[in-house]
N, C-alpha and C. Protein backbone atom coordinates (compact mmCIF):
# COMPACT_ATOMS: atom_id res chain seq x y z
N UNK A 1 -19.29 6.36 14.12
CA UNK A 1 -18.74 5.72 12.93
C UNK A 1 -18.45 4.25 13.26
N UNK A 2 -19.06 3.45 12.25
CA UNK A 2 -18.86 1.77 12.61
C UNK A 2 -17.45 1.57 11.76
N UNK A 3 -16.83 0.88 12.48
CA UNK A 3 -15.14 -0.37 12.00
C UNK A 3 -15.64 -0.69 10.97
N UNK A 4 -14.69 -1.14 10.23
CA UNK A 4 -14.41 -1.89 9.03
C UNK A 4 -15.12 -3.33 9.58
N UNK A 5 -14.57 -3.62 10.22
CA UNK A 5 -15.36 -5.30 11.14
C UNK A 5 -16.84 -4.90 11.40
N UNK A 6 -17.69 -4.36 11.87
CA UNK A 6 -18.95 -4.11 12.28
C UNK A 6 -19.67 -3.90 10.70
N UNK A 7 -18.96 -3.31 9.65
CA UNK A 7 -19.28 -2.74 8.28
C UNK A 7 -19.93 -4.09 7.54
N UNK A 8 -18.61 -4.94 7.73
CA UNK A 8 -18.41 -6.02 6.86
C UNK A 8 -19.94 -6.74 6.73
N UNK A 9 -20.36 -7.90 8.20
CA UNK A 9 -21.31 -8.20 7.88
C UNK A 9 -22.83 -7.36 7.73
N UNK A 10 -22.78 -6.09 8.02
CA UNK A 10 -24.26 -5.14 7.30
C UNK A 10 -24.17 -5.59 6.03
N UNK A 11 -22.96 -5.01 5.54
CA UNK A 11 -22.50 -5.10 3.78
C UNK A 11 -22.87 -6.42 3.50
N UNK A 12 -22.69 -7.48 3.48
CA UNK A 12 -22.84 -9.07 3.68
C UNK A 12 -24.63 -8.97 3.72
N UNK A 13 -25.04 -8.46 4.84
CA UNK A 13 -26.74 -9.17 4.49
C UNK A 13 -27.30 -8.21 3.95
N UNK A 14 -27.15 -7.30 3.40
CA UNK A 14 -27.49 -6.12 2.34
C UNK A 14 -27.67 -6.95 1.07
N UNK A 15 -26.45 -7.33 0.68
CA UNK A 15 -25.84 -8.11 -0.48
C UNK A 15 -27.37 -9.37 -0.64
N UNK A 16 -26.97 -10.09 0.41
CA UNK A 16 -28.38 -11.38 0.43
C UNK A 16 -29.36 -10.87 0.24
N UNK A 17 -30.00 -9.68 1.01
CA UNK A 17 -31.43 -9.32 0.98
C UNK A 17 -31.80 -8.78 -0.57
N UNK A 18 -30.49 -8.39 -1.16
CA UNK A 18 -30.45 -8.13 -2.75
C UNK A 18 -30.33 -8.67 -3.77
N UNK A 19 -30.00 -10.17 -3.09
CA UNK A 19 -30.24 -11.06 -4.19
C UNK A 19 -28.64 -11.18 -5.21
N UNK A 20 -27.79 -10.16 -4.25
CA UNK A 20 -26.69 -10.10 -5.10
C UNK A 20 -25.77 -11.38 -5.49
N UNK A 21 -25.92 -12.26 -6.19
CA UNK A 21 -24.97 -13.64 -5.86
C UNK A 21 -24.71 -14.00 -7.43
N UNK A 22 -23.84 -13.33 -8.24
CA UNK A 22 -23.39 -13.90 -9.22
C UNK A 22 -21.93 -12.89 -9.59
N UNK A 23 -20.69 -14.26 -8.56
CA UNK A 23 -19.57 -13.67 -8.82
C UNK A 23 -18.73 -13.01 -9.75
N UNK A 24 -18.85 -13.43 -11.14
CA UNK A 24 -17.84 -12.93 -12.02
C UNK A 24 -18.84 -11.65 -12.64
N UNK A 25 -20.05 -11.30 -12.11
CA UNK A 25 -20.84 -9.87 -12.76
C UNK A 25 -20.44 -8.78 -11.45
N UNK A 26 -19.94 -9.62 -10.03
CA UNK A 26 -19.63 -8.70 -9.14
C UNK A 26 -18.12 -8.44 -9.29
N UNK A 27 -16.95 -9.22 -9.78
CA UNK A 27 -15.77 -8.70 -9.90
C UNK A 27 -16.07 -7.25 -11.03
N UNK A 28 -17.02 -7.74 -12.09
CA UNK A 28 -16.83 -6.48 -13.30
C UNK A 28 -17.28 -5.35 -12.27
N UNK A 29 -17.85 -5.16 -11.29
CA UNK A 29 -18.04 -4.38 -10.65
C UNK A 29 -17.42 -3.09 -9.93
N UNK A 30 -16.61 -4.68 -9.09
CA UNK A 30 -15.17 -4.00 -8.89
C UNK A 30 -14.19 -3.43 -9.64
N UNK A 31 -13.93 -4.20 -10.92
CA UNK A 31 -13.58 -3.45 -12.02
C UNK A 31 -13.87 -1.51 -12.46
N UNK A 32 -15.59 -1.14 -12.35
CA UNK A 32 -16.07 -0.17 -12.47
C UNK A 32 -15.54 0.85 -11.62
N UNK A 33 -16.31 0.23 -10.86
CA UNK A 33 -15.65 1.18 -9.14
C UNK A 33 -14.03 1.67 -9.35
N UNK A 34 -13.04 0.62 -9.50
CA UNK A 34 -11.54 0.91 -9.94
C UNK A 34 -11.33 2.13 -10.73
N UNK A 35 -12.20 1.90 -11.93
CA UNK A 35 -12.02 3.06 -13.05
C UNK A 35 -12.54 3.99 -12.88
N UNK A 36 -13.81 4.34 -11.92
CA UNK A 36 -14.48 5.53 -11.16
C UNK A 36 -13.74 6.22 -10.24
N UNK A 37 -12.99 5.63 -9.41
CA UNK A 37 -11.98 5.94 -8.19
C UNK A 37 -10.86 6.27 -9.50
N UNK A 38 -10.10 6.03 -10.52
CA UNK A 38 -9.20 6.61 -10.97
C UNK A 38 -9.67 7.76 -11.52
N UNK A 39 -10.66 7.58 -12.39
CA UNK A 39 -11.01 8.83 -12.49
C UNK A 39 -11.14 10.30 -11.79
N UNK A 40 -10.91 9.71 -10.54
CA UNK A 40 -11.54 10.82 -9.34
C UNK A 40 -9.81 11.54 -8.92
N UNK A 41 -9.37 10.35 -8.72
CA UNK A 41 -7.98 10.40 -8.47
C UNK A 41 -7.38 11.69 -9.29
N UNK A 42 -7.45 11.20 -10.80
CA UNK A 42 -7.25 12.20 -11.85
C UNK A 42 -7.38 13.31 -11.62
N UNK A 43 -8.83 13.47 -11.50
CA UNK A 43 -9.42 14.81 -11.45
C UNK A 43 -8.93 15.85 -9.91
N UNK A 44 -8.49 14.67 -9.01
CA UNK A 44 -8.04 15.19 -7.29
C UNK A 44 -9.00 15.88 -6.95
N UNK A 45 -10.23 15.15 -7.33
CA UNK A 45 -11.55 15.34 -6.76
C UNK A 45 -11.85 14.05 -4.93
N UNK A 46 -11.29 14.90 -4.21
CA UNK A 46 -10.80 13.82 -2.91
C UNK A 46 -12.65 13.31 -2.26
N UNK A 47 -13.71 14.08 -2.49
CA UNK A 47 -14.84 13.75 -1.96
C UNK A 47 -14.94 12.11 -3.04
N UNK A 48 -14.79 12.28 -4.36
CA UNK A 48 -15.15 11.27 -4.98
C UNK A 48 -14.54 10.06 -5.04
N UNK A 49 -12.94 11.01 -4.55
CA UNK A 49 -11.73 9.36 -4.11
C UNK A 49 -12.35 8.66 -2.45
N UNK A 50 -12.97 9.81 -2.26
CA UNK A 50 -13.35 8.64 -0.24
C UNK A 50 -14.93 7.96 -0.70
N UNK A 51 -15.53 8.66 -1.54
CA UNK A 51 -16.69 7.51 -2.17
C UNK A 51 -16.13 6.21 -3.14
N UNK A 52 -15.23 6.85 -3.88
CA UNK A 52 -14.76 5.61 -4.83
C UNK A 52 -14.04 4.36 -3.66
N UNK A 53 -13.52 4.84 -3.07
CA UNK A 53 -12.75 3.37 -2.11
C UNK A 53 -13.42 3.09 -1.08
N UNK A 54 -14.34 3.68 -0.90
CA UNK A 54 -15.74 2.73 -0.18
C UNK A 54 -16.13 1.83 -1.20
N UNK A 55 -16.95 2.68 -2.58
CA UNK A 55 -17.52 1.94 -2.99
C UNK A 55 -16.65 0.52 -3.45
N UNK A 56 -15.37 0.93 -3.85
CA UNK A 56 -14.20 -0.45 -4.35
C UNK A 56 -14.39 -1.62 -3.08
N UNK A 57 -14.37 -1.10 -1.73
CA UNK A 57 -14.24 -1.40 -0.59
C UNK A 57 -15.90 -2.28 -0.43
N UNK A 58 -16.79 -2.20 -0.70
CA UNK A 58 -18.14 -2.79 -0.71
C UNK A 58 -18.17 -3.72 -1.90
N UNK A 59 -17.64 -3.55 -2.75
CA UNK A 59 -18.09 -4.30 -4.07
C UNK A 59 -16.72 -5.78 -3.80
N UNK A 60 -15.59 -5.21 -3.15
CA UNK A 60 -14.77 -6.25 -2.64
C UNK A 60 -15.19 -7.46 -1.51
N UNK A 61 -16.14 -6.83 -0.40
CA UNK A 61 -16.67 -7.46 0.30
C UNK A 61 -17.62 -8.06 0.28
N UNK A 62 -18.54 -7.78 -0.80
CA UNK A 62 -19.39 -8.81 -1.60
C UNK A 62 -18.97 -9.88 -2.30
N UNK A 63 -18.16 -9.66 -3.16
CA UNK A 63 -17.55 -10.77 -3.91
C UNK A 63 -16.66 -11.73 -3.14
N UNK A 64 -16.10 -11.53 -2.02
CA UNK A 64 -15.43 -12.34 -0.52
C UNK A 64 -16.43 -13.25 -0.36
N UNK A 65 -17.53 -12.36 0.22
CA UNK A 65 -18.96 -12.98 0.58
C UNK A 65 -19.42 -14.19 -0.24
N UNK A 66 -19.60 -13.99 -1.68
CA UNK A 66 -20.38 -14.57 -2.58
C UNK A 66 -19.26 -15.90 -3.20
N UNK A 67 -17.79 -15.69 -2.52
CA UNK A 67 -16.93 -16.67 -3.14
C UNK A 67 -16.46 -17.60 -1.69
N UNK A 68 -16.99 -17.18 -0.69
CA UNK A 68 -17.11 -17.56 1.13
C UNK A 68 -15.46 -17.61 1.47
N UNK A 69 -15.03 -16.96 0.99
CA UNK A 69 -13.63 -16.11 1.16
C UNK A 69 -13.15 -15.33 2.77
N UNK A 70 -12.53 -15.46 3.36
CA UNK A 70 -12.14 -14.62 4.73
C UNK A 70 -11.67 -13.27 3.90
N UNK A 71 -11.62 -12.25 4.10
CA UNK A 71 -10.99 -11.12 4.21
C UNK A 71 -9.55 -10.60 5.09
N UNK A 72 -8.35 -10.41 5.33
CA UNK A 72 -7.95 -10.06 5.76
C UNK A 72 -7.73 -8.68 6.76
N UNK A 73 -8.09 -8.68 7.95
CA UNK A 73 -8.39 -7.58 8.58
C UNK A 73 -7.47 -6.73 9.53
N UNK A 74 -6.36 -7.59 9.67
CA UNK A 74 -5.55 -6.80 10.56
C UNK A 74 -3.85 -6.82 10.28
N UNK A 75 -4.72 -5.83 9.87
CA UNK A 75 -3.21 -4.69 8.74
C UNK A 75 -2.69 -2.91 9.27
N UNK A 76 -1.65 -2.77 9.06
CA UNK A 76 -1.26 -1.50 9.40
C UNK A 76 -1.83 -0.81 8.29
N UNK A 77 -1.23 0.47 8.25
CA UNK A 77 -1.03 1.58 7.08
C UNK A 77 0.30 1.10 6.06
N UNK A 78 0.06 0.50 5.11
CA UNK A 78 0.89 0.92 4.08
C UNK A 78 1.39 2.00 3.07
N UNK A 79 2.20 2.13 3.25
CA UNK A 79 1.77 3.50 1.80
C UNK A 79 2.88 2.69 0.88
N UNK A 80 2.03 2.53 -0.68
CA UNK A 80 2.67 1.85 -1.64
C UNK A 80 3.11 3.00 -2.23
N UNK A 81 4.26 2.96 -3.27
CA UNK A 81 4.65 3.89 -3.92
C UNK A 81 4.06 4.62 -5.02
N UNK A 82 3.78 4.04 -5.68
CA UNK A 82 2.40 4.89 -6.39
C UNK A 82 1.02 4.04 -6.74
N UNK A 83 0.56 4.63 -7.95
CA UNK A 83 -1.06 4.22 -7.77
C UNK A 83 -1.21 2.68 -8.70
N UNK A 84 0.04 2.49 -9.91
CA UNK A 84 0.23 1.31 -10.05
C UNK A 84 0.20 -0.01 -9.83
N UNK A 85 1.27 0.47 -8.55
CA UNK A 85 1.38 -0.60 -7.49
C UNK A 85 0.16 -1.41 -6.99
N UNK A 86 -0.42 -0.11 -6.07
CA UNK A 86 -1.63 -0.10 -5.41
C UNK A 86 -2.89 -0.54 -6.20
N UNK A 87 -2.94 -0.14 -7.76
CA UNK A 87 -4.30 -1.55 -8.19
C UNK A 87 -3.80 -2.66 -8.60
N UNK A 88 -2.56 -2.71 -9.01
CA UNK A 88 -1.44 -3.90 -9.19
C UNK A 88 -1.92 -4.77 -8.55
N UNK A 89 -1.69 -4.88 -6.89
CA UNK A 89 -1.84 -5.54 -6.23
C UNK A 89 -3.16 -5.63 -5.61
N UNK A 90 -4.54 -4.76 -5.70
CA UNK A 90 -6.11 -5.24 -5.49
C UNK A 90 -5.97 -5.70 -6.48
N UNK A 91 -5.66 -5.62 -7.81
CA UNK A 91 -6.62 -6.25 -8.79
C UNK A 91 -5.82 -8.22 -8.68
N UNK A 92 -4.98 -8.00 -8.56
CA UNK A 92 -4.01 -9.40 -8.40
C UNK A 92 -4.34 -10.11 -6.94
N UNK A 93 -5.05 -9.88 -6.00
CA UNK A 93 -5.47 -10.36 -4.95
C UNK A 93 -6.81 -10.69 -5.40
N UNK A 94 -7.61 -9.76 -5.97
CA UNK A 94 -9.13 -10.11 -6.20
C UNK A 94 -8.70 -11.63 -7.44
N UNK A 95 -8.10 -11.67 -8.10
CA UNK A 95 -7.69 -12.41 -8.98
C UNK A 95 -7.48 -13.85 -8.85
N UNK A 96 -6.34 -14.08 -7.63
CA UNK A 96 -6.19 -14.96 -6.96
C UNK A 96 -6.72 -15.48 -5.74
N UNK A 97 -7.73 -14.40 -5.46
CA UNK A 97 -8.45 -14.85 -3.96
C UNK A 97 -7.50 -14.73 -2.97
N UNK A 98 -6.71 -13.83 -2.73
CA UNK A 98 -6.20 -13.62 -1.40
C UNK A 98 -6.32 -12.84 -0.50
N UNK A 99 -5.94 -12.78 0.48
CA UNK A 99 -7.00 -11.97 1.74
C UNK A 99 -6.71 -10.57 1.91
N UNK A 100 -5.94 -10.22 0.70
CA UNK A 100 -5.51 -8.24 1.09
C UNK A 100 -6.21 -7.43 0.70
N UNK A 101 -6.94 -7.61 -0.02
CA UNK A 101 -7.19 -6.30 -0.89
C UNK A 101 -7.44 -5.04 0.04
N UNK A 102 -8.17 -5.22 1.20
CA UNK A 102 -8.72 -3.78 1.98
C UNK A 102 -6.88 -3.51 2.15
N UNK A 103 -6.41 -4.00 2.57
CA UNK A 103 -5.05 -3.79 3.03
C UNK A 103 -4.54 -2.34 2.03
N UNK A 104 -5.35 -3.03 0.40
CA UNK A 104 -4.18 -1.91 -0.72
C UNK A 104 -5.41 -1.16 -0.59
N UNK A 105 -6.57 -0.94 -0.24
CA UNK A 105 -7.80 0.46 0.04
C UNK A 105 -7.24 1.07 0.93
N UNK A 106 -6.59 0.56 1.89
CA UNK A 106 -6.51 1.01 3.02
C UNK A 106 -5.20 1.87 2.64
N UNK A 107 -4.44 1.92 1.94
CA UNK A 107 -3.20 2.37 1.69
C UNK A 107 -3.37 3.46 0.55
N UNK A 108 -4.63 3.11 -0.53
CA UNK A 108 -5.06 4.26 -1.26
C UNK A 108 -5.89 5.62 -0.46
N UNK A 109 -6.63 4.64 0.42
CA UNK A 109 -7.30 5.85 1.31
C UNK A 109 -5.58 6.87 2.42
N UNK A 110 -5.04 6.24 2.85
CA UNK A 110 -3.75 6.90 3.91
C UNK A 110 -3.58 7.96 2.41
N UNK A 111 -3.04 7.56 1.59
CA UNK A 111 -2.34 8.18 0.50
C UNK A 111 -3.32 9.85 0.15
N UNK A 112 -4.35 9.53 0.54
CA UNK A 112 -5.43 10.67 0.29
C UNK A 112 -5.75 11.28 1.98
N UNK A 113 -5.05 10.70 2.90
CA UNK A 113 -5.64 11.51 4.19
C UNK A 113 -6.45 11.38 4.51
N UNK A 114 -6.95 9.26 4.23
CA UNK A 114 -8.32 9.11 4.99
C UNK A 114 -7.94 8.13 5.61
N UNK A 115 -9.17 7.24 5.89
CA UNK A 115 -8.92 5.83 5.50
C UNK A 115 -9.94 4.64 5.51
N UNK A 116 -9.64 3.40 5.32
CA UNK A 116 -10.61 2.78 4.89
C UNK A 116 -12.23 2.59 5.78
N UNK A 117 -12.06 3.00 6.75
CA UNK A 117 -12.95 3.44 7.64
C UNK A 117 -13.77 3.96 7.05
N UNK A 118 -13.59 5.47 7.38
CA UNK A 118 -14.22 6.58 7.08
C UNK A 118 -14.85 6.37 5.39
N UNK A 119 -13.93 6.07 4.61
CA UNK A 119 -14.19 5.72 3.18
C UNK A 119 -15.71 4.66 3.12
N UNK A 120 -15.59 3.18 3.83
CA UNK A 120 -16.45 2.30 4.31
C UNK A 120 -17.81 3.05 4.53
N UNK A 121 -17.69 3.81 5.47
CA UNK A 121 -18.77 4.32 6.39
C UNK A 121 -19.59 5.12 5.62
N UNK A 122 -18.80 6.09 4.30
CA UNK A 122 -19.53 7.12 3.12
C UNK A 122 -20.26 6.47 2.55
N UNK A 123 -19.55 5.28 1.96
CA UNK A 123 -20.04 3.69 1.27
C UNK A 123 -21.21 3.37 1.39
N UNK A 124 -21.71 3.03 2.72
CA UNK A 124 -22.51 2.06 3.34
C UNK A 124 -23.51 3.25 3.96
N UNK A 125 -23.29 4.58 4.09
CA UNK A 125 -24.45 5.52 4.57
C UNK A 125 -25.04 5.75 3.13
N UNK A 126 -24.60 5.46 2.04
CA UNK A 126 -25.16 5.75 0.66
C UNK A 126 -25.97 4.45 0.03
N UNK A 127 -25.57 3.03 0.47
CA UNK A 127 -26.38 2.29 0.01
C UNK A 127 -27.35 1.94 0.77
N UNK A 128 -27.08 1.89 2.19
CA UNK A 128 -27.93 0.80 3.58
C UNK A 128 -29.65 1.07 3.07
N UNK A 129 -30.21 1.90 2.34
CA UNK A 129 -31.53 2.35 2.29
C UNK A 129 -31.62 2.40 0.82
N UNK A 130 -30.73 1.51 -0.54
CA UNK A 130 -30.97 2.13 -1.54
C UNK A 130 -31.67 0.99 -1.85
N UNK A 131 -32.73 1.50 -3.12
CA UNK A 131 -33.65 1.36 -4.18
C UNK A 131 -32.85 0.61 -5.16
N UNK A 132 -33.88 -0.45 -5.86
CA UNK A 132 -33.29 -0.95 -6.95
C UNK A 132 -34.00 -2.20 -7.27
N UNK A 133 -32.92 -3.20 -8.08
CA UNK A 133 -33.69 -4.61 -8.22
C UNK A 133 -32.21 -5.38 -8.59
N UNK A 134 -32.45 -6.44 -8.80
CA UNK A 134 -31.49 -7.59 -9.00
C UNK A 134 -31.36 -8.54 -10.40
N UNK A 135 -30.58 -7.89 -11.43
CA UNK A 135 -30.93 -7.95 -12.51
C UNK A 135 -29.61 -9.57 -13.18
N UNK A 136 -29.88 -10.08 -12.79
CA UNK A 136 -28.48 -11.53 -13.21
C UNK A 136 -27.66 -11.51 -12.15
N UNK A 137 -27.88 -11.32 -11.06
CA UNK A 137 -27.00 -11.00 -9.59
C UNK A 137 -26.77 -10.06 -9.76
N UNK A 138 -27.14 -9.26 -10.48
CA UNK A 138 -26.19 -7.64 -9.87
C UNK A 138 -27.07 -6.24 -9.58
N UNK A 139 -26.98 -5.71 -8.68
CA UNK A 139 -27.95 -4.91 -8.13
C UNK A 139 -27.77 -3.70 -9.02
N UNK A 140 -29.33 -3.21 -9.82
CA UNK A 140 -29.68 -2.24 -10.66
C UNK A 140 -29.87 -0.94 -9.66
N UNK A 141 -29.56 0.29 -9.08
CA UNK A 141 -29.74 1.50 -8.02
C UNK A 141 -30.88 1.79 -9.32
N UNK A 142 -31.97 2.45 -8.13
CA UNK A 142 -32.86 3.46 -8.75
C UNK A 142 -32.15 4.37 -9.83
């Protein structure tokens, strides 16, 4: 299993080789992913919450990428108090460009008995080989 650090730049020249580079169609992204991962949440469907915060977790590190943004990487376990909080503060970091967001993945994944790792790694074994095209910057999956 590759780190969150080893993840980052695959995710990064994935993104280039895809042509992915038009920021405000990759935040709606992140947006999606958010409402896919709640959904999952809902349902306490936990396979689809460790895909959803990868995928939140990839679509964050693109848009870092595409805005030449640092990421913040060395963070404990938080556990925020509920799930509020916790997009409260990704969606208000992606917002303002500040360097946490894995920080509040990383605290949605603990909260589920994973973590952003393992979540990352589901992520990135599901796209590293995927099909598609590049439709206004934003990558169309088979």
């Amino acid at each position: 299993m590759k780190t969150v650090e080893e993840l980052i730049p695959l995710i990064e020249e994935w993104a280039d080789k895809k042509g992915i580079d038009n920021p405000e169609r990759q935040y709606l992204k992140i947006l999606e992913e958010v409402g896919e991962t709640a959904a999952a949440i809902l349902r306490d469907d936990q396979d689809e919450i460790k895909d959803g915060i990868g995928d939140i977790a990839v679509t964050v590190i693109i848009y870092y990428w595409q805005k030449k943004e640092k990421l913040f990487l060395d963070f404990e376990i938080h556990a925020t108090p509920n799930y509020w909080l916790t997009f409260e503060f990704l969606l208000s970091d992606l917002y303002e460009i500040e360097p946490e967001p894995l920080m509040w993945l990383d605290c949605l994944a603990y909260r589920h008995g994973t973590t952003l790792k393992e979540c990352l790694n589901i992520a990135w074994s599901e796209i590293k080989d995927r099909k598609g095209k590049t439709v206004n910057g934003t990558f169309i999956k088979e």
